[in-house]
C-alpha atoms as a PDB file:
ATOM      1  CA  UNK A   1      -0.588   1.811  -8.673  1.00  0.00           C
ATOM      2  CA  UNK A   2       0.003   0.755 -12.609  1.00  0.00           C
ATOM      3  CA  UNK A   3      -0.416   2.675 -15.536  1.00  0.00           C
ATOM      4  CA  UNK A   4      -4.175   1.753 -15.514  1.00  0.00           C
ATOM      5  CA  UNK A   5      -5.726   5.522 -16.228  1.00  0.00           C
ATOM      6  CA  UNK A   6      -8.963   4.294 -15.314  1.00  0.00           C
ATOM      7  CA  UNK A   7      -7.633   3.063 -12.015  1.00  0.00           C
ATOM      8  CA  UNK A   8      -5.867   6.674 -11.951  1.00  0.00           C
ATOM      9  CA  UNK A   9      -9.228   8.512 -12.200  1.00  0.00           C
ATOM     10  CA  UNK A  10     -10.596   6.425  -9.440  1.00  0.00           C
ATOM     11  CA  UNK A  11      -7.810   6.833  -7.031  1.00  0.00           C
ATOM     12  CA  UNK A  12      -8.681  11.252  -7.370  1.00  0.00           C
ATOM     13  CA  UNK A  13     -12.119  10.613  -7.220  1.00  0.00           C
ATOM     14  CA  UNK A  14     -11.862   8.480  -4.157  1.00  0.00           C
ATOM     15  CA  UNK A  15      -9.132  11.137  -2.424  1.00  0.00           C
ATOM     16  CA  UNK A  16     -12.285  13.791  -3.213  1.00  0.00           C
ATOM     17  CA  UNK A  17     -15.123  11.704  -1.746  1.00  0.00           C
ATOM     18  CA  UNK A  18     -13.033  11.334   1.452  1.00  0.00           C
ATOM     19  CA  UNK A  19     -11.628  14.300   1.247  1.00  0.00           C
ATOM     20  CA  UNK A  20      -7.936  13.268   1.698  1.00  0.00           C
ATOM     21  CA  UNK A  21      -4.889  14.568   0.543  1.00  0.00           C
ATOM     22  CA  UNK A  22      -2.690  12.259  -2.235  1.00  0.00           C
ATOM     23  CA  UNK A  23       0.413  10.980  -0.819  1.00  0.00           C
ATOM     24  CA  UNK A  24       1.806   8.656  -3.990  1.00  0.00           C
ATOM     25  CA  UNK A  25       4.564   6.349  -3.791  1.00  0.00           C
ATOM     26  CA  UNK A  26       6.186   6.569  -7.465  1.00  0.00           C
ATOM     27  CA  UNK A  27       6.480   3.282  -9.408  1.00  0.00           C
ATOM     28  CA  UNK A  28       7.240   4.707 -12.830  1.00  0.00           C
ATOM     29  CA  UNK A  29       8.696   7.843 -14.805  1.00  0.00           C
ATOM     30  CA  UNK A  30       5.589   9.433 -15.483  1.00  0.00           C
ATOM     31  CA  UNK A  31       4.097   8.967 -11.652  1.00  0.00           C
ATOM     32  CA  UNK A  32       6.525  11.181 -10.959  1.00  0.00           C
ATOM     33  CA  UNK A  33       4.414  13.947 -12.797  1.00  0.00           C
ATOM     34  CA  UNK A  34       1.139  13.555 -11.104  1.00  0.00           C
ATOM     35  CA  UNK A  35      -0.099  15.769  -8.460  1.00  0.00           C
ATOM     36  CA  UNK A  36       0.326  14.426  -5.307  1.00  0.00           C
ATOM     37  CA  UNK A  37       3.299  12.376  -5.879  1.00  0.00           C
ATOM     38  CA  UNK A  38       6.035  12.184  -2.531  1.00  0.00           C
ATOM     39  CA  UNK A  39       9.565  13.991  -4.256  1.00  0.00           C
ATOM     40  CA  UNK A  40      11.690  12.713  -1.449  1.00  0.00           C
ATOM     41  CA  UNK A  41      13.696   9.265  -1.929  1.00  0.00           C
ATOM     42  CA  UNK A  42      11.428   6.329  -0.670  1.00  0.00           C
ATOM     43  CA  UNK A  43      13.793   3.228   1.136  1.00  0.00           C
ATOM     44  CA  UNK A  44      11.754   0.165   2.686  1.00  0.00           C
ATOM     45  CA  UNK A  45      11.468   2.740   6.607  1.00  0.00           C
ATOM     46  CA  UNK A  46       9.681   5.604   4.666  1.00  0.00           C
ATOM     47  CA  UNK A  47       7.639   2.949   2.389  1.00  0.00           C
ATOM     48  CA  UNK A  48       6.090   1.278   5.774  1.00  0.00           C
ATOM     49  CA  UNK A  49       5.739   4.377   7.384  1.00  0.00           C
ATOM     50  CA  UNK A  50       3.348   5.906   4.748  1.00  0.00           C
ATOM     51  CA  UNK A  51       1.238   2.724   5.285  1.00  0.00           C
ATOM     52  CA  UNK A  52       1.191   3.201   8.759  1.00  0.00           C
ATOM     53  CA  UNK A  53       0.470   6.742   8.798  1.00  0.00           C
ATOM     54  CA  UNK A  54      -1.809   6.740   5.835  1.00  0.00           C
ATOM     55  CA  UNK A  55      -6.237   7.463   6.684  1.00  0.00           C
ATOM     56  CA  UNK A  56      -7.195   5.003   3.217  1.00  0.00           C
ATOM     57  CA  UNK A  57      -5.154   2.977   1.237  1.00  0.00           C
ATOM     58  CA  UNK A  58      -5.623   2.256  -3.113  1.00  0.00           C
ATOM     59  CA  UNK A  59      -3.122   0.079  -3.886  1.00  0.00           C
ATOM     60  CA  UNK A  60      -2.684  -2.636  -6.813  1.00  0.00           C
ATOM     61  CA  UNK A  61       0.106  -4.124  -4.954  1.00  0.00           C
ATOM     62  CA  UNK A  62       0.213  -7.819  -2.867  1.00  0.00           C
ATOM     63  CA  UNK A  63       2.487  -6.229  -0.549  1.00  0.00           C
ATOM     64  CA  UNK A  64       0.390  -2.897  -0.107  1.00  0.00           C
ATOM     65  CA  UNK A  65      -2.754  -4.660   0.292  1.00  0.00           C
ATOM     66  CA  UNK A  66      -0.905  -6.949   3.908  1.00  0.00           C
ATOM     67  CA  UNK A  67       0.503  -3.539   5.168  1.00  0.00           C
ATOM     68  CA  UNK A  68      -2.862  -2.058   4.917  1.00  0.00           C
ATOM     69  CA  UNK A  69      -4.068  -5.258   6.700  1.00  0.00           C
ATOM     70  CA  UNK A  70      -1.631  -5.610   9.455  1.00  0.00           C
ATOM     71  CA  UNK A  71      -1.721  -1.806  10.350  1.00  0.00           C
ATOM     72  CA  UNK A  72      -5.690  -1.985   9.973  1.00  0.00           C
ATOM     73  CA  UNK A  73      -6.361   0.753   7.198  1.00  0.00           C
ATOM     74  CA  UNK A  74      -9.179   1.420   5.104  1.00  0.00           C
ATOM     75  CA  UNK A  75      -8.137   0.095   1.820  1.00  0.00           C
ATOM     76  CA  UNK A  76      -9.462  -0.021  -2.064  1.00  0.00           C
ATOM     77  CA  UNK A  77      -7.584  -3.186  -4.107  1.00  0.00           C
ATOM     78  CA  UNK A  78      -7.121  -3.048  -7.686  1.00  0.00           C
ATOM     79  CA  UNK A  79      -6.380  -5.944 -10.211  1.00  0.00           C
ATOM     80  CA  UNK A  80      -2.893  -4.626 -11.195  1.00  0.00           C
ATOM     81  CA  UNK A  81      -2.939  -7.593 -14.318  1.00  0.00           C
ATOM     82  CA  UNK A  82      -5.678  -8.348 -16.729  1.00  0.00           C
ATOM     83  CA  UNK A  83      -6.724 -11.761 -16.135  1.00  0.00           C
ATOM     84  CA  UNK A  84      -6.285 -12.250 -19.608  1.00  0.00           C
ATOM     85  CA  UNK A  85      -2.480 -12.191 -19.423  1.00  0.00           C
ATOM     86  CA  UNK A  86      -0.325 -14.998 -19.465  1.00  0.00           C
ATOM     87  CA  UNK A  87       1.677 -14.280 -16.442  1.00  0.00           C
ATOM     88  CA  UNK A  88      -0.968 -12.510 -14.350  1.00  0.00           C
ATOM     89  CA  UNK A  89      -0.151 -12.557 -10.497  1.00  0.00           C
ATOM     90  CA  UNK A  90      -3.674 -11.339  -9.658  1.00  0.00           C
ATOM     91  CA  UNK A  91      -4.359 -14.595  -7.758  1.00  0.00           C
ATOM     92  CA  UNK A  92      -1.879 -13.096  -4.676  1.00  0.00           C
ATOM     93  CA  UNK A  93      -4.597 -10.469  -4.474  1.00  0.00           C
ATOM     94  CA  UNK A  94      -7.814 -12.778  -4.439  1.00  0.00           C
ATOM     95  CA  UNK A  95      -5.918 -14.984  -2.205  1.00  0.00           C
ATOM     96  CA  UNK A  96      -4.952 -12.823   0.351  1.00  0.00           C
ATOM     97  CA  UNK A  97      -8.419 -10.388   0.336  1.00  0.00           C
ATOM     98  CA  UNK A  98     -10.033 -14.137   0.458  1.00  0.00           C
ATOM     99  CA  UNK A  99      -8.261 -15.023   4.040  1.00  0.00           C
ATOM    100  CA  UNK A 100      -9.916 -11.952   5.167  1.00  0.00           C
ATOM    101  CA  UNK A 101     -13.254 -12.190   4.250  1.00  0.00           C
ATOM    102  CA  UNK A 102     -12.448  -9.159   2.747  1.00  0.00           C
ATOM    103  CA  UNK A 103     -12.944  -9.486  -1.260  1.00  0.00           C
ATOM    104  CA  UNK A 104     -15.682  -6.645  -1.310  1.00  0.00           C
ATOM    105  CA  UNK A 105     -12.340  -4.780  -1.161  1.00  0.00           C
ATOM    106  CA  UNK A 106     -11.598  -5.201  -4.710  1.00  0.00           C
ATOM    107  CA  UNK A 107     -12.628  -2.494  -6.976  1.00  0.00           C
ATOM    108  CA  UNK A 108     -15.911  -3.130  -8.445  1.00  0.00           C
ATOM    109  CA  UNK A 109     -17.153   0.154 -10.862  1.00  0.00           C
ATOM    110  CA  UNK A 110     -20.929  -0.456  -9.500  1.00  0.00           C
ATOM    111  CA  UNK A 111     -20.299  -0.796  -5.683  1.00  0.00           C
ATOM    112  CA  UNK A 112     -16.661   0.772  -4.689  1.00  0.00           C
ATOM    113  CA  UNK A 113     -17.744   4.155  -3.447  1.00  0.00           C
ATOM    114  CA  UNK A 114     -20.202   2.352  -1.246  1.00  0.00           C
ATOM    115  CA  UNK A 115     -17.223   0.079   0.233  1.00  0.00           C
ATOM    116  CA  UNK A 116     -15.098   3.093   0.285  1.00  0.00           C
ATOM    117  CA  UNK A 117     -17.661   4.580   2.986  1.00  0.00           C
ATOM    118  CA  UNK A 118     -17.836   1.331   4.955  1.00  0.00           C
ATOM    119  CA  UNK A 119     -15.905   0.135   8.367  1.00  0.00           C
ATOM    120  CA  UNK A 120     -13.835  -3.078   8.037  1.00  0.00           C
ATOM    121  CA  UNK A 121     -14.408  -5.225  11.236  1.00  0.00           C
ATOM    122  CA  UNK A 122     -10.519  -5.220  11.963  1.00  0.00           C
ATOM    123  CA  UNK A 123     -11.378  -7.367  15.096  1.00  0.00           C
ATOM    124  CA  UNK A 124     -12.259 -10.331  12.531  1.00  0.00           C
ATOM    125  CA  UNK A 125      -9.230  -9.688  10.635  1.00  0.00           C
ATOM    126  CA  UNK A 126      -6.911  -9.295  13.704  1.00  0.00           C
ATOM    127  CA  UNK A 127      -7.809 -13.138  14.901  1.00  0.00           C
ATOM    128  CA  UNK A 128      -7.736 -14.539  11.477  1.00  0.00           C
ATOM    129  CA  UNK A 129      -4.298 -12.987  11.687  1.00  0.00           C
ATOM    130  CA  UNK A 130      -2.668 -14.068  14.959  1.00  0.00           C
ATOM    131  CA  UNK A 131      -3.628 -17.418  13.978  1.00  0.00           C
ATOM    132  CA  UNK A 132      -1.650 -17.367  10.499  1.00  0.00           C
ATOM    133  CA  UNK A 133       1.003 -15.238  12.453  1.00  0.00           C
ATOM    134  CA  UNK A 134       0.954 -18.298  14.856  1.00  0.00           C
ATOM    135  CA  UNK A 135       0.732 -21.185  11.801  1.00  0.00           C
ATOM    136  CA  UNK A 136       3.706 -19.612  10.314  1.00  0.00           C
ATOM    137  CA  UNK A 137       6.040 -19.661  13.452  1.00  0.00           C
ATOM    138  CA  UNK A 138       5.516 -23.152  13.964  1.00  0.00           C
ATOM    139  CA  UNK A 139       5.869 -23.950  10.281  1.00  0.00           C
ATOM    140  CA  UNK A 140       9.042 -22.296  10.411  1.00  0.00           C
ATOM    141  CA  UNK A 141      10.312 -23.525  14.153  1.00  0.00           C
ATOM    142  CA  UNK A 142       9.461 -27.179  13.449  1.00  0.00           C
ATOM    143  CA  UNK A 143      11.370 -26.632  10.070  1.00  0.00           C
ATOM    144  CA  UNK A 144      14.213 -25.191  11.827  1.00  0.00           C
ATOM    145  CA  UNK A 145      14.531 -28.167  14.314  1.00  0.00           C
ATOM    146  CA  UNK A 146      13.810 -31.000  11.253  1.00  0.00           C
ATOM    147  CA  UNK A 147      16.985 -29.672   9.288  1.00  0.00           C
ATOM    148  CA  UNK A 148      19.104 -31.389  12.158  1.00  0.00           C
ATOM    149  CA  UNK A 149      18.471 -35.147  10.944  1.00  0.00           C
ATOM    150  CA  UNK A 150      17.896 -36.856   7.975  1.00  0.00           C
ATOM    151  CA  UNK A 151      16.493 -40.387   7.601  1.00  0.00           C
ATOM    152  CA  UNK A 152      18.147 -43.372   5.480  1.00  0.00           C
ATOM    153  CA  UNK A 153      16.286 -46.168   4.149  1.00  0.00           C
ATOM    154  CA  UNK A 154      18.012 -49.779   4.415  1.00  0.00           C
ATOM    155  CA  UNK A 155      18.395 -49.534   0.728  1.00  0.00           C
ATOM    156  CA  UNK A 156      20.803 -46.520   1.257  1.00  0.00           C
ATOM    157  CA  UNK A 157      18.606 -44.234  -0.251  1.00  0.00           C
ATOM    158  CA  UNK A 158      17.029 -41.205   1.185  1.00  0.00           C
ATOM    159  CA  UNK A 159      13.801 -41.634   2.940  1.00  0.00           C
ATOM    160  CA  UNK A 160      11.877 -37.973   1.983  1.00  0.00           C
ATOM    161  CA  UNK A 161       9.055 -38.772   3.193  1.00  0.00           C
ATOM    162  CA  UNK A 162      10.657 -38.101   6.921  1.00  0.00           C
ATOM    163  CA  UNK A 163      13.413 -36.380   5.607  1.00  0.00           C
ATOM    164  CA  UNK A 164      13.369 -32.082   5.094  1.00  0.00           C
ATOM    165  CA  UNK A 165      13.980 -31.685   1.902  1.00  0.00           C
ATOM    166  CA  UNK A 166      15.005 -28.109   0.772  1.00  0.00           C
ATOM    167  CA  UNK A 167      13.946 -28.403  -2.846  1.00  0.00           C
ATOM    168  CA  UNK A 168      17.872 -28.028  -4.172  1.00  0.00           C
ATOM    169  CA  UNK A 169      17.433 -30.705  -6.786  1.00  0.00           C
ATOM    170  CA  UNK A 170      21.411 -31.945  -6.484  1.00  0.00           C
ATOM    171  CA  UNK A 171      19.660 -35.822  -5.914  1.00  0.00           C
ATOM    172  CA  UNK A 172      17.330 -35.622  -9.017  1.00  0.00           C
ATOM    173  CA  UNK A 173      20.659 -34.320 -10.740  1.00  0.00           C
ATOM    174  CA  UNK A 174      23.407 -37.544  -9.971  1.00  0.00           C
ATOM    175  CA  UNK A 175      20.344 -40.391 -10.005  1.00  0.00           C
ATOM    176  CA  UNK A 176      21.797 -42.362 -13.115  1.00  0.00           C
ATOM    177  CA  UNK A 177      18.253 -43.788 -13.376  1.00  0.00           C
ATOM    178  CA  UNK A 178      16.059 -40.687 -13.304  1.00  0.00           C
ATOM    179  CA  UNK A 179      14.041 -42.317 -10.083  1.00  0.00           C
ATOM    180  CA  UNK A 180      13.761 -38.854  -8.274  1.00  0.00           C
ATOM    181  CA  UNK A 181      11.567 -36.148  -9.291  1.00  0.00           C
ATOM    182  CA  UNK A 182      11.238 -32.940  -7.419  1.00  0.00           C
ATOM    183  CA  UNK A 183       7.355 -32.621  -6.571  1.00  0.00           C
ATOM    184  CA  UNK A 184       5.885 -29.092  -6.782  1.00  0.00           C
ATOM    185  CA  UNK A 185       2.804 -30.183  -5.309  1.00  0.00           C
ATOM    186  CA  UNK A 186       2.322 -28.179  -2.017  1.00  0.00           C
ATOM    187  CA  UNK A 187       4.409 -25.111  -3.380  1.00  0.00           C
ATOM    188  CA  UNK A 188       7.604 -26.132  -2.436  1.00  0.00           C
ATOM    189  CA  UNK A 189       9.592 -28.430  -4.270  1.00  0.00           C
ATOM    190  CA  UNK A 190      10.256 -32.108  -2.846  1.00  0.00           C
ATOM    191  CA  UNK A 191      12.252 -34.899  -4.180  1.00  0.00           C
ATOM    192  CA  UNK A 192      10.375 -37.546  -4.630  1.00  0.00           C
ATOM    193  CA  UNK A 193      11.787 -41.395  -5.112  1.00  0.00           C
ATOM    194  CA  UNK A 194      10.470 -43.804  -7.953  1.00  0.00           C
ATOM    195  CA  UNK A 195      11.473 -47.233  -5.786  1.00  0.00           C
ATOM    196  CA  UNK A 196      10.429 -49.056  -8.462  1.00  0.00           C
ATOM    197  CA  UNK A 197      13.865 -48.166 -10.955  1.00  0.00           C
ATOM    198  CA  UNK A 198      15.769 -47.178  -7.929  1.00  0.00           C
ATOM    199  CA  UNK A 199      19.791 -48.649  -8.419  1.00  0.00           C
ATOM    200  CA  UNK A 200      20.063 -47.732  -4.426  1.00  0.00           C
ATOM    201  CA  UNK A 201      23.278 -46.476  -5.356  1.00  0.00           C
ATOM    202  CA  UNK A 202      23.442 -44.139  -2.768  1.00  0.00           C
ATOM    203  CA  UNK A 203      24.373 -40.830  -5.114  1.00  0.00           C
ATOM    204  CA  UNK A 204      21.910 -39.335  -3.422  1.00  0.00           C
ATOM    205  CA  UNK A 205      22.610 -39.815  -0.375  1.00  0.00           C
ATOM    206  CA  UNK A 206      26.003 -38.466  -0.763  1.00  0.00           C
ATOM    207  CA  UNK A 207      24.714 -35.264  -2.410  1.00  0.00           C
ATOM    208  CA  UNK A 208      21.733 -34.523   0.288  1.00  0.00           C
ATOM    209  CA  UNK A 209      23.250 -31.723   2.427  1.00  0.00           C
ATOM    210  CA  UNK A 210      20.932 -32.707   5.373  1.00  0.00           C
ATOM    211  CA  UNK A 211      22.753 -36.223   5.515  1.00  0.00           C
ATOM    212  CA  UNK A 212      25.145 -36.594   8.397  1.00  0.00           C
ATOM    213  CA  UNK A 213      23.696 -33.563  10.501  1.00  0.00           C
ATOM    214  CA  UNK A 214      21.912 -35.624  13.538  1.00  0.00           C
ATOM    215  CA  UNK A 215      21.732 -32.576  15.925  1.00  0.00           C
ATOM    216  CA  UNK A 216      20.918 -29.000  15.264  1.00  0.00           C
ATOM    217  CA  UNK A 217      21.839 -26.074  17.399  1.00  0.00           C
ATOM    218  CA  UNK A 218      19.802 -24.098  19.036  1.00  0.00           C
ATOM    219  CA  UNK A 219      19.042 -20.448  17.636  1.00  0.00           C
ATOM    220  CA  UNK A 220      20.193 -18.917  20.764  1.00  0.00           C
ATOM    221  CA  UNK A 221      23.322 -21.115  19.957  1.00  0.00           C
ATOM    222  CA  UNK A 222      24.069 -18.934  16.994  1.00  0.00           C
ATOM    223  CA  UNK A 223      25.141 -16.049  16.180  1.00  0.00           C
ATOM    224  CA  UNK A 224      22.808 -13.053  14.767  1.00  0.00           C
ATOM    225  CA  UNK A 225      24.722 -10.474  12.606  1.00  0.00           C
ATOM    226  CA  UNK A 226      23.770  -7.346  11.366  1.00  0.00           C
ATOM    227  CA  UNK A 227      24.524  -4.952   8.310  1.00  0.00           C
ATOM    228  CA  UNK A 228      23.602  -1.104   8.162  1.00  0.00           C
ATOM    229  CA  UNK A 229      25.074   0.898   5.739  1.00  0.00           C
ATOM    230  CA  UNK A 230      26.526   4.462   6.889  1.00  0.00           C
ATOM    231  CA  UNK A 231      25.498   6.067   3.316  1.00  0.00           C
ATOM    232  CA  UNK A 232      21.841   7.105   3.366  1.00  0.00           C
ATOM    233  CA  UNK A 233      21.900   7.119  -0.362  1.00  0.00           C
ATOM    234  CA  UNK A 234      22.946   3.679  -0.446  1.00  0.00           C
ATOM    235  CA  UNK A 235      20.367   2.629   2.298  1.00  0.00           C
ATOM    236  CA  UNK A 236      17.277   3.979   0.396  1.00  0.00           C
ATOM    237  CA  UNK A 237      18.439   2.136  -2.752  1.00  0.00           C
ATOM    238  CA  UNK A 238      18.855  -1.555  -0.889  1.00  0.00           C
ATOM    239  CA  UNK A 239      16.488  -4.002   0.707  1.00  0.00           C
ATOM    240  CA  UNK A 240      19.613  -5.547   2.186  1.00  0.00           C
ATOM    241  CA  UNK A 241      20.738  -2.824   4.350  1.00  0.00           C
ATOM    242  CA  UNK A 242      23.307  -1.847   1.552  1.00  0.00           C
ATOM    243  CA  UNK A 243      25.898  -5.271   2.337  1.00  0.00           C
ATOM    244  CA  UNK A 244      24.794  -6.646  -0.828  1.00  0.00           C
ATOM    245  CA  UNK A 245      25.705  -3.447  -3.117  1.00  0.00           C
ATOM    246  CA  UNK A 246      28.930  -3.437  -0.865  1.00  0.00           C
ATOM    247  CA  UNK A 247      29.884  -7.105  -1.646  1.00  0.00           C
ATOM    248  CA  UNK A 248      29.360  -6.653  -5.458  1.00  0.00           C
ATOM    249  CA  UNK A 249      31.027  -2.850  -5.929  1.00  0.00           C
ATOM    250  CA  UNK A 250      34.154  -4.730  -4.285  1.00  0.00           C
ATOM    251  CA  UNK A 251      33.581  -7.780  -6.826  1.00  0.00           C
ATOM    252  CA  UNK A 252      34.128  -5.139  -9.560  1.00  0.00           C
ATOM    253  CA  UNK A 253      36.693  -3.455  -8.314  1.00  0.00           C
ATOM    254  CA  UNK A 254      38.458  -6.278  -7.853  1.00  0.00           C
ATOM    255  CA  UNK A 255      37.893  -7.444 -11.540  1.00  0.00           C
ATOM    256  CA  UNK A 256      34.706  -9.952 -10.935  1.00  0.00           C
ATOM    257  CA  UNK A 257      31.453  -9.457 -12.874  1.00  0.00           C
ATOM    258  CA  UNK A 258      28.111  -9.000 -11.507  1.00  0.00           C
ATOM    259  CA  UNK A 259      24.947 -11.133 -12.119  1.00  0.00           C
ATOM    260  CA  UNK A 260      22.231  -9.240 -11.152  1.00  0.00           C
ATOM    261  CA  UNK A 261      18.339  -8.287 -11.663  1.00  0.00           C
ATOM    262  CA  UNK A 262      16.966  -4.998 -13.299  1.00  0.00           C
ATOM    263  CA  UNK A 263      13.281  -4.208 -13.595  1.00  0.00           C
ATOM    264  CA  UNK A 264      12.694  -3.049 -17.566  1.00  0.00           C
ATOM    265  CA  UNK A 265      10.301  -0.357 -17.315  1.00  0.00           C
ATOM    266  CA  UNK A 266       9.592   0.134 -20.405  1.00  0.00           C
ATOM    267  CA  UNK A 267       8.426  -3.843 -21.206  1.00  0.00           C
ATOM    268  CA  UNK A 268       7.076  -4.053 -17.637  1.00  0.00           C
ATOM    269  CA  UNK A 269       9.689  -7.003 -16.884  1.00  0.00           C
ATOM    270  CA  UNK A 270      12.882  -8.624 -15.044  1.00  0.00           C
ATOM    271  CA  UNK A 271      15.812  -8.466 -17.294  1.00  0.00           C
ATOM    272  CA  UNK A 272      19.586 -10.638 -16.296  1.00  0.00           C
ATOM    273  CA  UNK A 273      22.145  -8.192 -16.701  1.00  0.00           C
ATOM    274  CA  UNK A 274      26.164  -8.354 -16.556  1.00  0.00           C
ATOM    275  CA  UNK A 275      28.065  -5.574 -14.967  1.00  0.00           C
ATOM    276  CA  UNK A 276      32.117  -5.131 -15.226  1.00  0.00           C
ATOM    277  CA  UNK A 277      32.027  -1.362 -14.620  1.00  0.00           C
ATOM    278  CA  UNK A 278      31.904   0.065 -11.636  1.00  0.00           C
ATOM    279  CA  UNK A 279      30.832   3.687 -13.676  1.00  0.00           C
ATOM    280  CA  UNK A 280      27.387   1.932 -14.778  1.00  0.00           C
ATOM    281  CA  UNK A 281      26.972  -0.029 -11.069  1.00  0.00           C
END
């Protein structure tokens, strides 16, 4: 949950209706002060597991919202943005809750502790679900397999319209012409050639880094390695198993600086920061 204290008030009232214990998963400084609140570290295992052990779900959160779904919970949704707001990601929400047939879900002040008492019909949900389960494997298997060949026109220039095209940009970049545009159409970005002023220099061609790879292996050709960190305290702090703070505290060490991400809590935002010091990392 936000800092919304409306939402707050809601979230106690629905934990007396049901008559459930709080378990809540602090976000910010102050959550940390409200009754109920979990004082142990939370790392992605314990974060899942208080989904899947949890009798009702309020959450504001995309990624709370398809835990509750996929472990079939009772849930309450809140809008975590004001629609109002520029940069709103409220859509996720509607989106998702809209695959479902399950937008009654989101908090409405005149009909949520009626909702709150109703059965979700999990056996809808569960089909709907195998079949996007099943639309994604193929999206990704026949994605997999496509990244073996690429297809060049007679004009030596890349043909993208039966070419997979990872949305790098590096042909848009050399085209001394400006004839390729990366299309954003469909969600993922996809060069897209202007024949019409097209040199058919081949820069692009040279740049694509599916050109030249006819055959792709096999998955079960490869090799699948693994990363687990042997300090807990490092674990609960990394979605990456704890390899990626490893490969950047040796970066310092070894006199490198570190690009990274930090969440501002304060302004509620990403923030680019530099690190040199291994004391602040």
């Amino acid at each position: 949950m936000g800092t919304n204290k409306k939402y707050w008030e809601k979230v106690y009232e629905v934990s007396k209706i049901l008559n459930l214990s709080l378990k809540i998963i602090p976000v910010y400084e102050k959550d940390k002060m409200r009754a109920g609140v979990i004082d142990e570290s939370i790392g992605p295992r314990e974060f899942v597991e208080y989904f899947y052990n949890a009798s009702f779900v309020c959450t504001d959160s995309f990624h709370g919202t398809a835990f509750s779904l996929i472990f079939n919970k009772k849930m309450l949704v809140f809008e975590r943005f004001s629609n109002k707001e520029k940069e709103n990601q409220n859509s996720r929400i509607y989106n998702i809750l809209s695959k479902f047939n399950l937008k009654n879900r989101l908090y409405n002040e005149s009909t949520y502790q009626h909702e709150i008492m109703e059965e979700i019909n999990y056996q809808c949900v569960n089909e709907i679900l195998t079949k996007e389960r099943k639309k994604s494997e193929n999206y990704l298997l026949n994605a997999i397999e496509a990244a073996g060949g690429s297809e060049i026109d007679k004009d030596n220039s890349v043909d993208r319209r039966n070419t997979p095209c990872c949305g790098c940009g590096a042909c848009q970049y050399v085209c001394p012409v400006q004839a390729i545009k990366m299309d954003n159409s469909c969600g993922f970005k996809k060069a897209s050639v202007n024949r019409k002023i097209c040199l058919n220099c081949g820069k692009c061609v040279n740049v694509c880094p599916f050109i030249g790879r006819q055959e792709s292996k096999k998955i079960c050709d490869g090799k699948l390695l693994s990363y687990k960190d042997n300090d807990r305290a490092v674990l609960l702090r990394s979605s990456s198993g704890g390899i990626a703070y490893r490969i950047a505290y040796q970066g310092i060490i070894s006199g490198c600086y570190i690009v990274g991400c930090k969440f501002n809590k304060e302004q509620l935002k990403a923030e680019t920061i530099l690190i040199k010091d291994k004391r602040k990392y």
